[in-house]
C-alpha atoms as a PDB file:
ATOM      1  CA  UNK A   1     -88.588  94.711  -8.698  1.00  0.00           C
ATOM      2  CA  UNK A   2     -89.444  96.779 -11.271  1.00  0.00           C
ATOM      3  CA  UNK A   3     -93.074  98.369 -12.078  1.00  0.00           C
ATOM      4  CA  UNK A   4     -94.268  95.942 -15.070  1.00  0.00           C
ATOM      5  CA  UNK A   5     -96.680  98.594 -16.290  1.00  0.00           C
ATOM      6  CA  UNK A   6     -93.947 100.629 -17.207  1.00  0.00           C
ATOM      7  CA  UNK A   7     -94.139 102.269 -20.792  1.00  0.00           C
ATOM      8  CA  UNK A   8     -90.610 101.804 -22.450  1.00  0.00           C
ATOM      9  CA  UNK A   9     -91.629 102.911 -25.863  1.00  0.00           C
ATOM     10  CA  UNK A  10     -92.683 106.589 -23.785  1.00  0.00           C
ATOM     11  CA  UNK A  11     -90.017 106.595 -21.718  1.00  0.00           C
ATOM     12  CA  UNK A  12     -87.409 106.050 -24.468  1.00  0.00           C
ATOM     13  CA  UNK A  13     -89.066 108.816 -26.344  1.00  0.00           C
ATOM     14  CA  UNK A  14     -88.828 111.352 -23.355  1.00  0.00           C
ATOM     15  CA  UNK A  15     -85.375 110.392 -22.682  1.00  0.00           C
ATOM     16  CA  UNK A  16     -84.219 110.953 -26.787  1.00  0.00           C
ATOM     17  CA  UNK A  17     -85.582 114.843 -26.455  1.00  0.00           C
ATOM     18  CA  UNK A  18     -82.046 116.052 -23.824  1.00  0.00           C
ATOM     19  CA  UNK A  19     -80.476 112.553 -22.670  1.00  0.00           C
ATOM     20  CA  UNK A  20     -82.240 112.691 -19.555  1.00  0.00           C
ATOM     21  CA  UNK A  21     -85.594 111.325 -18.160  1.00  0.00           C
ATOM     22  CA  UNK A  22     -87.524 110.987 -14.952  1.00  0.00           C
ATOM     23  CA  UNK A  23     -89.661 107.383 -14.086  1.00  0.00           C
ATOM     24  CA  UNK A  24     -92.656 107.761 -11.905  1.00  0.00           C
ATOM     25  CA  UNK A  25     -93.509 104.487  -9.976  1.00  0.00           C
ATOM     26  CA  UNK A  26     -90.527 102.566 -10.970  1.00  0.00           C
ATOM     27  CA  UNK A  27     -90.429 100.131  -8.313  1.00  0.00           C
ATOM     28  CA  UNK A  28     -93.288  97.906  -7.426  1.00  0.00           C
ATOM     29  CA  UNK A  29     -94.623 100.068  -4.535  1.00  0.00           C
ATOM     30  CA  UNK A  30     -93.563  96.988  -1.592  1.00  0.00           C
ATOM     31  CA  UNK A  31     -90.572  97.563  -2.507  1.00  0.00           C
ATOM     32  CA  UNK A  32     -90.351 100.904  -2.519  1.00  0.00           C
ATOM     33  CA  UNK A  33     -92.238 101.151   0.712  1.00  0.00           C
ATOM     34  CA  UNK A  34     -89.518  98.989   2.374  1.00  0.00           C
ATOM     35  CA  UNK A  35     -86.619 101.175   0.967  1.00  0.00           C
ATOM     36  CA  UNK A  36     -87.660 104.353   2.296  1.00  0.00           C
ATOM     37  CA  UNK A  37     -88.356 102.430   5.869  1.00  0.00           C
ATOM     38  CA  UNK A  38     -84.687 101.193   5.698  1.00  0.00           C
ATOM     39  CA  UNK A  39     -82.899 104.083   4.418  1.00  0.00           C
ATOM     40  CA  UNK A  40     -84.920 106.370   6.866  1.00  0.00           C
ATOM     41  CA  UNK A  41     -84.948 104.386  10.078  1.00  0.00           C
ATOM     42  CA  UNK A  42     -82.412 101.566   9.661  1.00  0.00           C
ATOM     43  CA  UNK A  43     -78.981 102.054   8.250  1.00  0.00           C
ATOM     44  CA  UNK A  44     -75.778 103.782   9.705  1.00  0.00           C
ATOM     45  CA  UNK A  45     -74.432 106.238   7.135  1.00  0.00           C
ATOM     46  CA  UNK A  46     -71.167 107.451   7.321  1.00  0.00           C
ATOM     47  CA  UNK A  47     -70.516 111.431   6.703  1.00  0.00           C
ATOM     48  CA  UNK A  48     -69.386 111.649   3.192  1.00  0.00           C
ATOM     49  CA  UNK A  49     -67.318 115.018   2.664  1.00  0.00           C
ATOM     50  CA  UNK A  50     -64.581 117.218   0.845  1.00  0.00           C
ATOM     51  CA  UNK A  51     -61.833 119.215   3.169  1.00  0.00           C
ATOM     52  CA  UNK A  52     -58.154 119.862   2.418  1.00  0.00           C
ATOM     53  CA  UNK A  53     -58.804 118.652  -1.368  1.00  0.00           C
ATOM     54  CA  UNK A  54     -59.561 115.011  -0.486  1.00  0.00           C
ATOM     55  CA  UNK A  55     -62.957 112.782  -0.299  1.00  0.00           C
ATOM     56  CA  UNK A  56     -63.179 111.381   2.829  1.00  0.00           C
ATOM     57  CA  UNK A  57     -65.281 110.339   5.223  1.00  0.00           C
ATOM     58  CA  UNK A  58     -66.505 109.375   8.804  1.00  0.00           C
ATOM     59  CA  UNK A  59     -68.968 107.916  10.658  1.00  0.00           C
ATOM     60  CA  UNK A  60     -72.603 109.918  11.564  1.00  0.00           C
ATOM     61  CA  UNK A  61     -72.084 109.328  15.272  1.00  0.00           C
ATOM     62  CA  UNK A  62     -68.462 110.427  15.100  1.00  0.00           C
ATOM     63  CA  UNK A  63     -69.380 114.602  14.684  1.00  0.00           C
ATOM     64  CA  UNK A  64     -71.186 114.166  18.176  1.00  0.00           C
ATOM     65  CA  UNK A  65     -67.429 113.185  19.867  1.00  0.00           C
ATOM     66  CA  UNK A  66     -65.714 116.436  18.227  1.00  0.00           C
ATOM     67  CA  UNK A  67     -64.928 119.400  20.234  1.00  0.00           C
ATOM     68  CA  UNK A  68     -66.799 122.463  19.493  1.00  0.00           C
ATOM     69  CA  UNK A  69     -62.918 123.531  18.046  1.00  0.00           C
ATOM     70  CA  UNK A  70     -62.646 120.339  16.220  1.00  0.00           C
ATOM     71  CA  UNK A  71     -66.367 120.916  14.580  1.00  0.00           C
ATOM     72  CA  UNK A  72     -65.779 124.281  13.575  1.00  0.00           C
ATOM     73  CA  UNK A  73     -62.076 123.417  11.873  1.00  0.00           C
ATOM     74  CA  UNK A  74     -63.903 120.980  10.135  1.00  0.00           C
ATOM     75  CA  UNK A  75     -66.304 122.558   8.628  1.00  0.00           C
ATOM     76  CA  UNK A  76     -64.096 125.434   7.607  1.00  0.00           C
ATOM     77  CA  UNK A  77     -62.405 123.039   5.355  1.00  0.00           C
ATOM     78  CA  UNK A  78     -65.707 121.827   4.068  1.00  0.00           C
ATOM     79  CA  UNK A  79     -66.932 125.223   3.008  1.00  0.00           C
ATOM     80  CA  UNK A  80     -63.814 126.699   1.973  1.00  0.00           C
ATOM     81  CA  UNK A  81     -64.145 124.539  -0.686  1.00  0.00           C
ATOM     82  CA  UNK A  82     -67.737 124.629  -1.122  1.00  0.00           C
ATOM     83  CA  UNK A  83     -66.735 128.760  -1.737  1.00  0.00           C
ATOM     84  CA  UNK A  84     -64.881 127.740  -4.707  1.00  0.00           C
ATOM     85  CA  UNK A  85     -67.465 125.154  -6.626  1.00  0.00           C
ATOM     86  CA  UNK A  86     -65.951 122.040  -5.017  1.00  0.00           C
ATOM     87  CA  UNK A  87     -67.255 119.528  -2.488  1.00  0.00           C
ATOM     88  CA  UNK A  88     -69.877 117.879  -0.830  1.00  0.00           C
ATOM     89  CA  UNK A  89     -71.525 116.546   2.660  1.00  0.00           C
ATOM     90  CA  UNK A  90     -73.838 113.976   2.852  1.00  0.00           C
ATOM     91  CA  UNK A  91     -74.609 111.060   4.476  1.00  0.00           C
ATOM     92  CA  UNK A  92     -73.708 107.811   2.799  1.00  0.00           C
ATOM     93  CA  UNK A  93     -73.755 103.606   2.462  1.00  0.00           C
ATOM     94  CA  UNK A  94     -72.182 101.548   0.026  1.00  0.00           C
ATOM     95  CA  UNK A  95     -74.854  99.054  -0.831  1.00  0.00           C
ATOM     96  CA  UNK A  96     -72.352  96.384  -2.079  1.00  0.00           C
ATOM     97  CA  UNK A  97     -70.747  96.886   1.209  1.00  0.00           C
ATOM     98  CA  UNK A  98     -74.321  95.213   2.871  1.00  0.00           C
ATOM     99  CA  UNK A  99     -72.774  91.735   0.916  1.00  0.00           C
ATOM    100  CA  UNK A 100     -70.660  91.308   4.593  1.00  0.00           C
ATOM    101  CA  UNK A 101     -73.651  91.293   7.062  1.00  0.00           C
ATOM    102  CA  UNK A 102     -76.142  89.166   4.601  1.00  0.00           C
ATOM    103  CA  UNK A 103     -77.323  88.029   8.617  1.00  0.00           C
ATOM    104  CA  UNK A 104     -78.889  91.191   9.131  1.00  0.00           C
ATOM    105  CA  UNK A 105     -82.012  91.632   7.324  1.00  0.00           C
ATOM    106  CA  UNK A 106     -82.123  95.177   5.720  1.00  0.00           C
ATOM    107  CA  UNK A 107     -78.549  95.017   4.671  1.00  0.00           C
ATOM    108  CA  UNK A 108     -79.726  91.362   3.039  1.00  0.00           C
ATOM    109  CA  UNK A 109     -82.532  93.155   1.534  1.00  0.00           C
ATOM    110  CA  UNK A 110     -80.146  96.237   0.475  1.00  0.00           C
ATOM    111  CA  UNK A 111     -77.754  93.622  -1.246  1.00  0.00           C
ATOM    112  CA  UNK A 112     -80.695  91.941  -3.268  1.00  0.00           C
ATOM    113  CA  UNK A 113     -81.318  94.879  -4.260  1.00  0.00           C
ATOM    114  CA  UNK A 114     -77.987  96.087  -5.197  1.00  0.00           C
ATOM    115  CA  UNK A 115     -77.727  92.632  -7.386  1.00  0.00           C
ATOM    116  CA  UNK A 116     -81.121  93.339  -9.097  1.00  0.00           C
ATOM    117  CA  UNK A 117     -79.149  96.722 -10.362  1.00  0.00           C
ATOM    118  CA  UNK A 118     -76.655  94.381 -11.539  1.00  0.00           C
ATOM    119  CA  UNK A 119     -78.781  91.673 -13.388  1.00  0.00           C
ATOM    120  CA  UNK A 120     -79.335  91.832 -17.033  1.00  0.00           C
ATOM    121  CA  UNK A 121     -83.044  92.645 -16.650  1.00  0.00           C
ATOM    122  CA  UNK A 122     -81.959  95.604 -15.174  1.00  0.00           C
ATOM    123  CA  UNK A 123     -79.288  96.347 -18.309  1.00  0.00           C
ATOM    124  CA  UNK A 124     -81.802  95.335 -20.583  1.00  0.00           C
ATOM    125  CA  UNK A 125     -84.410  98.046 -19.449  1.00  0.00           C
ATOM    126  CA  UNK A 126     -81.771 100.241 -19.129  1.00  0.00           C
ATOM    127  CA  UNK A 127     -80.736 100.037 -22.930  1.00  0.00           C
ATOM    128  CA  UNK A 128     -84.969  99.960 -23.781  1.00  0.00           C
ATOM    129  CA  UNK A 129     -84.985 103.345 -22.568  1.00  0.00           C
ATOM    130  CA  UNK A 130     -81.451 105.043 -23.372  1.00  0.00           C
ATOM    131  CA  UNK A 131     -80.575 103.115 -26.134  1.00  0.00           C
ATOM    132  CA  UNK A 132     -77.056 102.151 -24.505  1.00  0.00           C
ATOM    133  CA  UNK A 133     -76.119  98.687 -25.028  1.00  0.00           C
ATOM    134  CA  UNK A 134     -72.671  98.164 -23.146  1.00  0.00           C
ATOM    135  CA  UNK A 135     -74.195  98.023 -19.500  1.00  0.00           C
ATOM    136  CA  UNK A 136     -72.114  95.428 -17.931  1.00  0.00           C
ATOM    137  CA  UNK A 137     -72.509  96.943 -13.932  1.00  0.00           C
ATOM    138  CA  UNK A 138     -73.832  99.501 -11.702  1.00  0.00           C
ATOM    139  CA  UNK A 139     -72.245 101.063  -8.341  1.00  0.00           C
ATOM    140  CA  UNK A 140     -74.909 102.109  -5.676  1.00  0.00           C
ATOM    141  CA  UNK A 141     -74.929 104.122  -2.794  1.00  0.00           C
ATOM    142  CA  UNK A 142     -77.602 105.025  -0.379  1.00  0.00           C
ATOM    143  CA  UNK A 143     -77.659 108.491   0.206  1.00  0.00           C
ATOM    144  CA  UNK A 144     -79.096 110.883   3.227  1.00  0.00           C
ATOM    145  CA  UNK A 145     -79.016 114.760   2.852  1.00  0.00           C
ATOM    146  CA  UNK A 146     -79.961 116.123   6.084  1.00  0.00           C
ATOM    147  CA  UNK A 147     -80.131 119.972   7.343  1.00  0.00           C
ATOM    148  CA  UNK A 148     -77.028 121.797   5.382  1.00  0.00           C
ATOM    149  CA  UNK A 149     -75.729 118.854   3.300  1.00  0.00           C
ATOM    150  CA  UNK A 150     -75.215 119.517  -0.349  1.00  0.00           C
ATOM    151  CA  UNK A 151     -73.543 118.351  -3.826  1.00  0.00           C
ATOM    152  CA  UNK A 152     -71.669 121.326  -5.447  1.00  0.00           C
ATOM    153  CA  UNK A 153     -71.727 121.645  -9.123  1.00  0.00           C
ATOM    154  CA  UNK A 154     -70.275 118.740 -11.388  1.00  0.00           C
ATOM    155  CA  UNK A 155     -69.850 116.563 -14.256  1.00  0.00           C
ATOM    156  CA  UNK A 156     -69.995 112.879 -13.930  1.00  0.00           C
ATOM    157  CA  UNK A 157     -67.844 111.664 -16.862  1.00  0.00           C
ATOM    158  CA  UNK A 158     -64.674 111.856 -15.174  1.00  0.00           C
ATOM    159  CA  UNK A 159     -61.200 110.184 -16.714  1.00  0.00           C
ATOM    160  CA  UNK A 160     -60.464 106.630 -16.134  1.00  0.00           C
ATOM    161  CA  UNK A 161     -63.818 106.000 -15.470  1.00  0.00           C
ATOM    162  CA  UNK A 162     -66.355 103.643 -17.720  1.00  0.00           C
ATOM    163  CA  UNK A 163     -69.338 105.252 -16.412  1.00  0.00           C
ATOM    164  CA  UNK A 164     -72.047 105.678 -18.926  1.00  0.00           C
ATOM    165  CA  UNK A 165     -75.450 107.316 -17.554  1.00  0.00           C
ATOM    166  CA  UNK A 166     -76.126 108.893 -13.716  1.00  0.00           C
ATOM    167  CA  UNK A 167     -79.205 107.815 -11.919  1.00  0.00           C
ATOM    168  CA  UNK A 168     -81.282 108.531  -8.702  1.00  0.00           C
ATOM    169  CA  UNK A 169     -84.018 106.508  -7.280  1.00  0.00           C
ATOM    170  CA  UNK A 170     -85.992 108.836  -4.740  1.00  0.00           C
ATOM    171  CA  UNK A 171     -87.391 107.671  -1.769  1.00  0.00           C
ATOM    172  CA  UNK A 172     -88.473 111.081   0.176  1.00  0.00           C
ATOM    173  CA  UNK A 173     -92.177 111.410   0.284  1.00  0.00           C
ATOM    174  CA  UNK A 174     -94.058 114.524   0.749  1.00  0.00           C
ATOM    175  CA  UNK A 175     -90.983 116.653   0.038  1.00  0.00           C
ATOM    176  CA  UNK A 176     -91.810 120.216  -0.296  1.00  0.00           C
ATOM    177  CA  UNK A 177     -88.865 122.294  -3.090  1.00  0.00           C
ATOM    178  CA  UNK A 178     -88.469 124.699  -0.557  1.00  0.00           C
ATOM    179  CA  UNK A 179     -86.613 122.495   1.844  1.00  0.00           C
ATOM    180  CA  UNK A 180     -84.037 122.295  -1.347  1.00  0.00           C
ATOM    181  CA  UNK A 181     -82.700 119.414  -2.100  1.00  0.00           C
ATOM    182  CA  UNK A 182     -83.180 120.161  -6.176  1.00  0.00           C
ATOM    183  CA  UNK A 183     -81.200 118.045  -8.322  1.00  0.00           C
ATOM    184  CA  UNK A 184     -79.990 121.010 -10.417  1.00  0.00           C
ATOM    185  CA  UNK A 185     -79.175 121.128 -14.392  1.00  0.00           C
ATOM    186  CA  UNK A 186     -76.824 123.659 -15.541  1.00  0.00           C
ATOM    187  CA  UNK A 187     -75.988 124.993 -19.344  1.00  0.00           C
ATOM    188  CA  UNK A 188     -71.775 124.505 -19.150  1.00  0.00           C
ATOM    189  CA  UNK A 189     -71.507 128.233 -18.389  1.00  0.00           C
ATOM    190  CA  UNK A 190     -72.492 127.809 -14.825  1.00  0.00           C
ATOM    191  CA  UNK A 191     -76.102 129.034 -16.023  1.00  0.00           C
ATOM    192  CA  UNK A 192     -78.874 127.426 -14.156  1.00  0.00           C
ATOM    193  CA  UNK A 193     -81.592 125.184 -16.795  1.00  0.00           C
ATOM    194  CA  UNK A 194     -83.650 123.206 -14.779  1.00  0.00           C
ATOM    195  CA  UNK A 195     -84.286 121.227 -11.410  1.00  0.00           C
ATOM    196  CA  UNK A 196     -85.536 118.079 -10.301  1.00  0.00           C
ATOM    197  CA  UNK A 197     -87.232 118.015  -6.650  1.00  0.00           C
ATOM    198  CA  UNK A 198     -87.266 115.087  -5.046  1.00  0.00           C
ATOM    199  CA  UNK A 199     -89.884 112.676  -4.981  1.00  0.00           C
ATOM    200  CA  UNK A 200     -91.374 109.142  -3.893  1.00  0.00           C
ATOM    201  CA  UNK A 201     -90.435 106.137  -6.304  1.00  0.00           C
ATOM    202  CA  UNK A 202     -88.735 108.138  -9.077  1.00  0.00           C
ATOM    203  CA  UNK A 203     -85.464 107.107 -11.016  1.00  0.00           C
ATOM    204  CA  UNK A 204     -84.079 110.148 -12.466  1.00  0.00           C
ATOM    205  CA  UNK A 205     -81.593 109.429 -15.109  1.00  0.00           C
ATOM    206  CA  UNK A 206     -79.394 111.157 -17.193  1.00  0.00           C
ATOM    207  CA  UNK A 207     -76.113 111.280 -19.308  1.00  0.00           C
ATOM    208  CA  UNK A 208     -72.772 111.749 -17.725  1.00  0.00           C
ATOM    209  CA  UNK A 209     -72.416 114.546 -19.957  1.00  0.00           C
ATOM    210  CA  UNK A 210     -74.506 116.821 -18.447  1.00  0.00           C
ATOM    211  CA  UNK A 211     -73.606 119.338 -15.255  1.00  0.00           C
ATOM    212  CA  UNK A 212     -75.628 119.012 -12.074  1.00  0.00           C
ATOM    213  CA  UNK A 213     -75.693 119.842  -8.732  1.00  0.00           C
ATOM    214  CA  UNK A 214     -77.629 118.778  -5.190  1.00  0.00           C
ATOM    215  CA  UNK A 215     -78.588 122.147  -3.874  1.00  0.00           C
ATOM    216  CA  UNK A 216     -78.285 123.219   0.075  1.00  0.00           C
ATOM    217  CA  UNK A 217     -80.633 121.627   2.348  1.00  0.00           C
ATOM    218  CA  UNK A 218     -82.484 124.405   4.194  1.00  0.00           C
ATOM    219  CA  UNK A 219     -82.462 124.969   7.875  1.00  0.00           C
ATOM    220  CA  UNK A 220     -86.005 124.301   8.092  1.00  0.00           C
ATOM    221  CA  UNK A 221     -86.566 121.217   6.323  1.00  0.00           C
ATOM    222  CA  UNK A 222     -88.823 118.503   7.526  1.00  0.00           C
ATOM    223  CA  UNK A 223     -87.170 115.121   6.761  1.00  0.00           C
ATOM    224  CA  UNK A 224     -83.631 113.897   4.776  1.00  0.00           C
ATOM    225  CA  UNK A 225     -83.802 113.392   1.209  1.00  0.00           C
ATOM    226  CA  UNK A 226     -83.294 109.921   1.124  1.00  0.00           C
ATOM    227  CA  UNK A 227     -82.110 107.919  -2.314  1.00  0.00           C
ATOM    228  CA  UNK A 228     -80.209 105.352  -3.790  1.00  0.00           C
ATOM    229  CA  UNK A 229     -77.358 106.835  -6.339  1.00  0.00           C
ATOM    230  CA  UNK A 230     -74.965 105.791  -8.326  1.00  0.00           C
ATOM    231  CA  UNK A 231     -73.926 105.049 -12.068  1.00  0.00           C
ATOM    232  CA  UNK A 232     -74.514 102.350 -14.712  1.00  0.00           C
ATOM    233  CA  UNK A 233     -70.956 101.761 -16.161  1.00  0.00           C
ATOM    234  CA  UNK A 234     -69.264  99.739 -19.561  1.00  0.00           C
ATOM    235  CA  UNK A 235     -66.964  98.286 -16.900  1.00  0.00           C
ATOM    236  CA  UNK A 236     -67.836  95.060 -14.562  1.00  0.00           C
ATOM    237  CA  UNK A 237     -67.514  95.969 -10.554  1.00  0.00           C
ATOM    238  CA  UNK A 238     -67.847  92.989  -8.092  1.00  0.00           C
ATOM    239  CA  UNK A 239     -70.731  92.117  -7.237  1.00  0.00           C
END
C-alpha cells in the first residue's frame, strides 16, 4: 500500500530535527483515491464528543431526532468544556470495528487496510523513519470534522497507555487553511508553534510528547476534513 518511491533515508532525517514529520504521497495514489471515496461518501460515523466529563458518543443520524431543547442542552455540555481546554466533536469509525461486516465491501477494504497498519512492513517503515523499534500494533480510526467540530488542546502520552508516536493520514483534497481544520503544535505553555493544514495523501506523524490540537472548523467551509487517525503503540491490540 505504501508509495515504493518513498525516501526513508530523507524522511528519517526530517523527522530527527523535532520528532515529527510530514509524508507527501504515502499511499500508492489507488489507494488513496479509494479512501477518500469511502470515508467521504460511504461510511456511517458516529458523533464522537465530551459533555459532563465523559467521552461518549452517538450516532450522526441520531442529532436529527433531538428536540431543539435536547440539541441545545447538548451542546452546552460540549462547549462548557470546550471553555475550559477540554473536549472534542467529531465524527468517527473504528476501523477494526469493519472486521464484523467483511460482506460489505468498503468496510472489507477499510479492514485490509487497518491490517496493513498492523503488518510488520508497516512497523518496519515505521522504525526506518523514527528510529522506534518496539512497534508491535496500531489503533485506527476514521475521522470526519464537519462545520464546528474540533480537537481541543492535548497530549497524547497518557498513563496506562503503550502508545509510542501519533499519526494522521489525510484524505481532504483541495482544502483551503481558512476553513481551519489546522493540526496545531503548541510550546507546553499553551503558546502556539506551528500548524499542519490538511492535505491529500499525507501521514503526519509525530511523538506523543508533543501538545496539539484540531482547530474549529469554520462556518463556511467547503467539505469535512476527512482522515484516518490513530497511534502506533509497544502494546499488541486485536487485530
Amino acid at each position: 500500500m505504501l508509495n515504493p518511491e518513498l525516501d526513508f533515508d530523507q524522511l528519517a532525517a526530517e523527522y530527527r530535527v523535532d520528532k515529527r514529520g510530514r509524508i507527501a504521497n504515502v499511499l500508492k495514489s489507488d489507494i488513496a483515491q479509494r479512501l477518500q471515496e469511502v470515508l467521504l461518501n460511504k461510511l456511517s460515523y458516529e458523533l464522537a464528543y465530551v459533555a459532563g466529563d465523559q467521552n461518549l458518543s452517538m450516532p450522526m443520524e441520531r442529532l436529527s431526532t433531538l428536540s431543539p431543547e435536547q440539541r441545545r442542552q447538548l451542546f452546552s455540555a460540549i462547549y462548557s468544556e470546550a471553555s475550559r481546554g477540554v473536549g472534542f466533536l467529531y465524527g468517527r469509525f473504528d476501523l477494526n470495528e469493519a472486521k464484523d461486516s467483511v460482506s460489505n465491501k468498503d468496510h472489507e477494504f477499510l479492514y485490509e487496510v487497518y491490517s496493513f497498519l498492523n503488518s510488520p512492513d508497516m512497523f518496519l517503515a515505521i522504525q526506518k523513519i523514527t528510529g522506534i523499534d518496539d512497534i508491535q500494533s496500531a489503533d485506527a480510526q476514521a475521522t470526519s470534522y464537519r462545520v464546528g467540530h474540533f480537537l481541543t488542546r492535548h497530549r497524547d502520552d497518557l498513563s496506562g497507555q503503550e502508545r509510542r508516536l501519533a499519526y494522521v493520514f489525510g484524505f481532504s483534497q483541495t482544502w483551503h487553511p481558512d476553513w481551519g481544520g489546522l493540526l496545531q503544535f503548541f510550546e507546553e505553555d499553551g503558546t502556539p508553534r506551528d500548524a499542519w493544514a490538511p492535505q491529500f495523501n499525507t501521514l503526519s506523524l509525530f511523538n506523543v510528547s508533543h501538545v496539539h490540537s484540531v482547530t474549529h472548523i469554520a462556518p463556511y467551509a467547503a467539505a469535512p476534513r476527512l482522515s484516518i487517525t490513530g497511534w502506533f503503540r509497544s502494546d499488541v491490540l486485536p487485530i
